[in-house]
N, C-alpha and C. Protein backbone atom coordinates (compact mmCIF):
# COMPACT_ATOMS: atom_id res chain seq x y z
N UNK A 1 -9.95 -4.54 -1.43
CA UNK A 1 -11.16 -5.32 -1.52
C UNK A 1 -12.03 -5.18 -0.27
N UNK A 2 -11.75 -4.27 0.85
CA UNK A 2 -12.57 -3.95 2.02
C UNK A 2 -13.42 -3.04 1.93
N UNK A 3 -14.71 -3.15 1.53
CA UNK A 3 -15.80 -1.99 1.46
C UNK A 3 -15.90 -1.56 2.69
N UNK A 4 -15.73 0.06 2.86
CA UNK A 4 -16.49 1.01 3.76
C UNK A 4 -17.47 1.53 3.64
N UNK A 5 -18.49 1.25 4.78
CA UNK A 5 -19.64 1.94 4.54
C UNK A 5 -19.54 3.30 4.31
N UNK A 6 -19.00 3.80 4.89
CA UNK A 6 -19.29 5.64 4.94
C UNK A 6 -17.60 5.90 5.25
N UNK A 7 -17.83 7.71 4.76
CA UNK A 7 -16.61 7.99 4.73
C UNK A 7 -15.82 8.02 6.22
N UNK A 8 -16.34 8.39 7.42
CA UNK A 8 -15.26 8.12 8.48
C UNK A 8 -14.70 6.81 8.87
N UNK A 9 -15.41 5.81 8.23
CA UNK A 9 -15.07 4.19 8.23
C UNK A 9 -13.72 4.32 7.43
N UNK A 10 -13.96 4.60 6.19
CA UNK A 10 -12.93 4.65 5.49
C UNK A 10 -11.70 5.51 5.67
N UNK A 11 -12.05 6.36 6.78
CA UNK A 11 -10.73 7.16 6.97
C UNK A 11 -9.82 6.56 7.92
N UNK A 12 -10.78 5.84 8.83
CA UNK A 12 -9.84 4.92 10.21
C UNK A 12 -9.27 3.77 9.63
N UNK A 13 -9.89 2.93 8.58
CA UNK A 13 -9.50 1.92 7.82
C UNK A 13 -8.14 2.73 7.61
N UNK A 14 -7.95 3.65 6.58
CA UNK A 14 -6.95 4.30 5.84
C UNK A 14 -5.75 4.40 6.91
N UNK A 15 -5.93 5.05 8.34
CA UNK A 15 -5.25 5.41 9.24
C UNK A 15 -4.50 4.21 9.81
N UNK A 16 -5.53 3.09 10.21
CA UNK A 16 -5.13 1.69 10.38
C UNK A 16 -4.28 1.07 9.28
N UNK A 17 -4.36 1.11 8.27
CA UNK A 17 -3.26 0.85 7.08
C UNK A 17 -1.98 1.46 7.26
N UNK A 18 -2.19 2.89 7.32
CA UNK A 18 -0.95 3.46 7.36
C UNK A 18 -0.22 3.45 9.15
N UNK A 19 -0.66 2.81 9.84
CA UNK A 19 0.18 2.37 10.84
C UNK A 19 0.92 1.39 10.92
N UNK A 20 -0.05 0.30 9.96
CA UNK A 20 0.58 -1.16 9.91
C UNK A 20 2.11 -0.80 8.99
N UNK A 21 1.65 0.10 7.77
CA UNK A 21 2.81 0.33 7.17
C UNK A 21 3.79 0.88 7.90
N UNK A 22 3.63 1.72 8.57
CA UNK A 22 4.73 2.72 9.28
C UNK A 22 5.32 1.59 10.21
N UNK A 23 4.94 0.07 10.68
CA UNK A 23 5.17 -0.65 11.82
C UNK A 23 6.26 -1.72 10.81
N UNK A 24 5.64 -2.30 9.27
CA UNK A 24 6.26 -3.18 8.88
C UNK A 24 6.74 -2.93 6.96
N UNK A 25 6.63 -1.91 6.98
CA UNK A 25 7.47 -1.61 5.37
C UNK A 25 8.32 -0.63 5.48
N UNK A 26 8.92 -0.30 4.47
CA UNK A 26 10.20 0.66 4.20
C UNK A 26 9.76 1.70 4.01
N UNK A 27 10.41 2.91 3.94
CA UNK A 27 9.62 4.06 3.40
C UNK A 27 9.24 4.26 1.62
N UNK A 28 10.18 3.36 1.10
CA UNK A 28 10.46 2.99 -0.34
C UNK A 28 9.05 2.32 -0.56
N UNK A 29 9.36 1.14 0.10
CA UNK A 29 7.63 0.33 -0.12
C UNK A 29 6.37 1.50 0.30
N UNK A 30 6.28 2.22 1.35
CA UNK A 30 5.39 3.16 1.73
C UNK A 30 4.87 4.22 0.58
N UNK A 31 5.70 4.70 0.46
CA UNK A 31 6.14 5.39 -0.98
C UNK A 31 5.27 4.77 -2.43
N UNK A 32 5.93 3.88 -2.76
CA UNK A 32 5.08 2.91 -3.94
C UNK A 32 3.55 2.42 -3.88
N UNK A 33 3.30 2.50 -2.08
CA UNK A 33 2.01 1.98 -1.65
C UNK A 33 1.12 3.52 -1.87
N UNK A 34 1.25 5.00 -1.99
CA UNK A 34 0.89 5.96 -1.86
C UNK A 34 0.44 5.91 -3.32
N UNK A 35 1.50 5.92 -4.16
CA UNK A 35 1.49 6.60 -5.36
C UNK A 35 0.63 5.33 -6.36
N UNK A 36 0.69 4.08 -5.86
CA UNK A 36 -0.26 3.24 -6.53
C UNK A 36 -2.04 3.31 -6.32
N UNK A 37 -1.78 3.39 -5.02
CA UNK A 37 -3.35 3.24 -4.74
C UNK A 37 -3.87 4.52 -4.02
N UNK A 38 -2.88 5.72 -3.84
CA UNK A 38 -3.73 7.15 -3.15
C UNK A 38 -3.58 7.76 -4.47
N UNK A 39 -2.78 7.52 -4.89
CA UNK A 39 -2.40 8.82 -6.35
C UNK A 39 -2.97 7.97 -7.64
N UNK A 40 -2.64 6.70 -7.74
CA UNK A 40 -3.47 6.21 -9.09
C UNK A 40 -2.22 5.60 -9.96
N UNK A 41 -1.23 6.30 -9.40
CA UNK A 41 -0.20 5.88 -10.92
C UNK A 41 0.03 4.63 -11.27
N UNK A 42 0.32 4.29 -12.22
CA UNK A 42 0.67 2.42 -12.84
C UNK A 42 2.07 2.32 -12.19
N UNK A 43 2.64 0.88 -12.30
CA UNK A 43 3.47 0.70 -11.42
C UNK A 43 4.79 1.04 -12.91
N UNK A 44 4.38 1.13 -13.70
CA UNK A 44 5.17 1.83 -14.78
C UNK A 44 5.61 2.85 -14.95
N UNK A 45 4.99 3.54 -14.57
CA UNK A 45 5.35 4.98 -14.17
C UNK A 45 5.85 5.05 -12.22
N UNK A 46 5.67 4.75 -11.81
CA UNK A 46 6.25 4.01 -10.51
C UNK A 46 7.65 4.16 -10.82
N UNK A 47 7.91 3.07 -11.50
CA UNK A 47 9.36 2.81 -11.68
C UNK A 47 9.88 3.58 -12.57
N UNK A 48 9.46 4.56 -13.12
CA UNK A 48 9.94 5.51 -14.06
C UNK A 48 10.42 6.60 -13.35
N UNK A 49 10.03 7.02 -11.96
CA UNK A 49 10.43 8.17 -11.20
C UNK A 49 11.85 7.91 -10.80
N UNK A 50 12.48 9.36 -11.05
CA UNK A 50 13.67 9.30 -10.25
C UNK A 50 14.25 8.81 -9.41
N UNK A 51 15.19 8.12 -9.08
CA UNK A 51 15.89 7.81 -7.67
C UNK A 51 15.35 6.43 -7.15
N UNK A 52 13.86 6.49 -7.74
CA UNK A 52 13.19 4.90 -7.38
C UNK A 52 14.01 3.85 -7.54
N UNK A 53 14.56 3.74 -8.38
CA UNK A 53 15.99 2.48 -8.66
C UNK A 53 15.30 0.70 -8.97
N UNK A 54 13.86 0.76 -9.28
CA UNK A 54 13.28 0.03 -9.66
C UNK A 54 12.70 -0.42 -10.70
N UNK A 55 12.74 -1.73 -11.93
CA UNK A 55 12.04 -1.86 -12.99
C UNK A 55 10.61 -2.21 -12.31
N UNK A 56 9.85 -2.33 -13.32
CA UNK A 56 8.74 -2.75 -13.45
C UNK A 56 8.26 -3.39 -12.53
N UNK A 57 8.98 -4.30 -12.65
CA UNK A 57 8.43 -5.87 -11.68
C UNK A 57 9.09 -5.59 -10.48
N UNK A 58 10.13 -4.61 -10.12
CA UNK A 58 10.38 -4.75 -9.13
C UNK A 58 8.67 -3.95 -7.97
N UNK A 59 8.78 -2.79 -8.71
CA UNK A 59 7.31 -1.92 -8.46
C UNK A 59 6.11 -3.00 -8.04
N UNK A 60 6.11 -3.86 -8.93
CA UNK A 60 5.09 -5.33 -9.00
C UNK A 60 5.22 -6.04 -7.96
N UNK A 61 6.50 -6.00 -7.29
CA UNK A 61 6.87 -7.67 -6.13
C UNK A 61 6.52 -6.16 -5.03
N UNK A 62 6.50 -5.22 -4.99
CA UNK A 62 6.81 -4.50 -3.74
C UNK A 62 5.33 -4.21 -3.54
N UNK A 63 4.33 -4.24 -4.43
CA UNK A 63 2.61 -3.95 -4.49
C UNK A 63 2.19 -5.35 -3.71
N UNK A 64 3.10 -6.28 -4.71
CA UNK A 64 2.29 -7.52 -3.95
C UNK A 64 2.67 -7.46 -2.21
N UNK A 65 4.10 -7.56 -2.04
CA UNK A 65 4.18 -7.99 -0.65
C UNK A 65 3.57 -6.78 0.34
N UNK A 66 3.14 -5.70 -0.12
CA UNK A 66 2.77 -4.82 0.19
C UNK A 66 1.09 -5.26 0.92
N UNK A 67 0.22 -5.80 -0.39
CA UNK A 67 -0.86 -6.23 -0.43
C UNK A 67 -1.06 -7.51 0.34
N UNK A 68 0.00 -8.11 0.73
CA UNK A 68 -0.27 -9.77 1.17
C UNK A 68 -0.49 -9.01 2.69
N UNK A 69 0.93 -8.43 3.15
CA UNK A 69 1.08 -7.90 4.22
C UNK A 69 -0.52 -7.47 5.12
N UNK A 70 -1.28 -6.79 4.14
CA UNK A 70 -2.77 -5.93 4.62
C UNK A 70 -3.53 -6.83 4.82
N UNK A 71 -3.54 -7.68 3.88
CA UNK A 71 -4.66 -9.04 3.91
C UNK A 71 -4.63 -9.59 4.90
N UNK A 72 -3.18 -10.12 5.50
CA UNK A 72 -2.78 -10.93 6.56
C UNK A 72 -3.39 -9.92 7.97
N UNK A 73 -3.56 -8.97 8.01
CA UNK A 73 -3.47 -8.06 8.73
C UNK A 73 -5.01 -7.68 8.73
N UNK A 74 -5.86 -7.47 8.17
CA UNK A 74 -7.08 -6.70 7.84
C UNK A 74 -8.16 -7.82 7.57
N UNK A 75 -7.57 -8.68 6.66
CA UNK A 75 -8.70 -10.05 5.89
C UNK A 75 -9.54 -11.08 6.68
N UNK A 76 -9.05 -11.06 8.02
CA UNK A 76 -9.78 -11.64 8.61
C UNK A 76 -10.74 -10.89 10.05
N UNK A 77 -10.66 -9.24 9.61
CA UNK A 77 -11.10 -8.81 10.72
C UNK A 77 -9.89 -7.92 11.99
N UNK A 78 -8.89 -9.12 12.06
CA UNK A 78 -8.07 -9.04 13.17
C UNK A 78 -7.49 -7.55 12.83
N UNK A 79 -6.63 -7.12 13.79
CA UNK A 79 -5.95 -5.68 13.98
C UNK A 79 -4.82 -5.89 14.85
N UNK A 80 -3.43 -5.70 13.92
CA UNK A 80 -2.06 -5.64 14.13
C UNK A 80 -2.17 -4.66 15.61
């Protein structure tokens, strides 16, 4: 829900995300965070990949805490 004006905004945003991740998720959660929102896939197909070892909802609780995590982190401006 963070609009970037222009594309190098959006690339440091992107970079700043993926530090926070690399600082406070799993590579599993990292992983699920790629393929949902860089690649597109549903969290149905998420949990349909190999080795993932996750239903549905598990895909679902790992987007959310995934998403709370950024908010807390990004939503008010501030920087982890």
């Amino acid at each position: 829900d963070i609009a970037a004006p222009d594309n190098a905004a959006w690339l440091a945003l992107k970079a700043e995300i993926g530090y926070l991740l690399s600082k406070r998720a799993t590579e599993r959660d990292r992983q699920i965070f790629g393929l949902y929102y860089l690649q597109g896939m549903t969290a149905k197909e998420i949990a349909a990949l190999p080795g993932m070892g996750l239903t549905v909802k598990g895909v679902e609780s790992a987007l959310t805490r995934l998403t709370r995590l950024i908010r807390e982190n990004f939503g008010d401006g501030k920087r982890e």
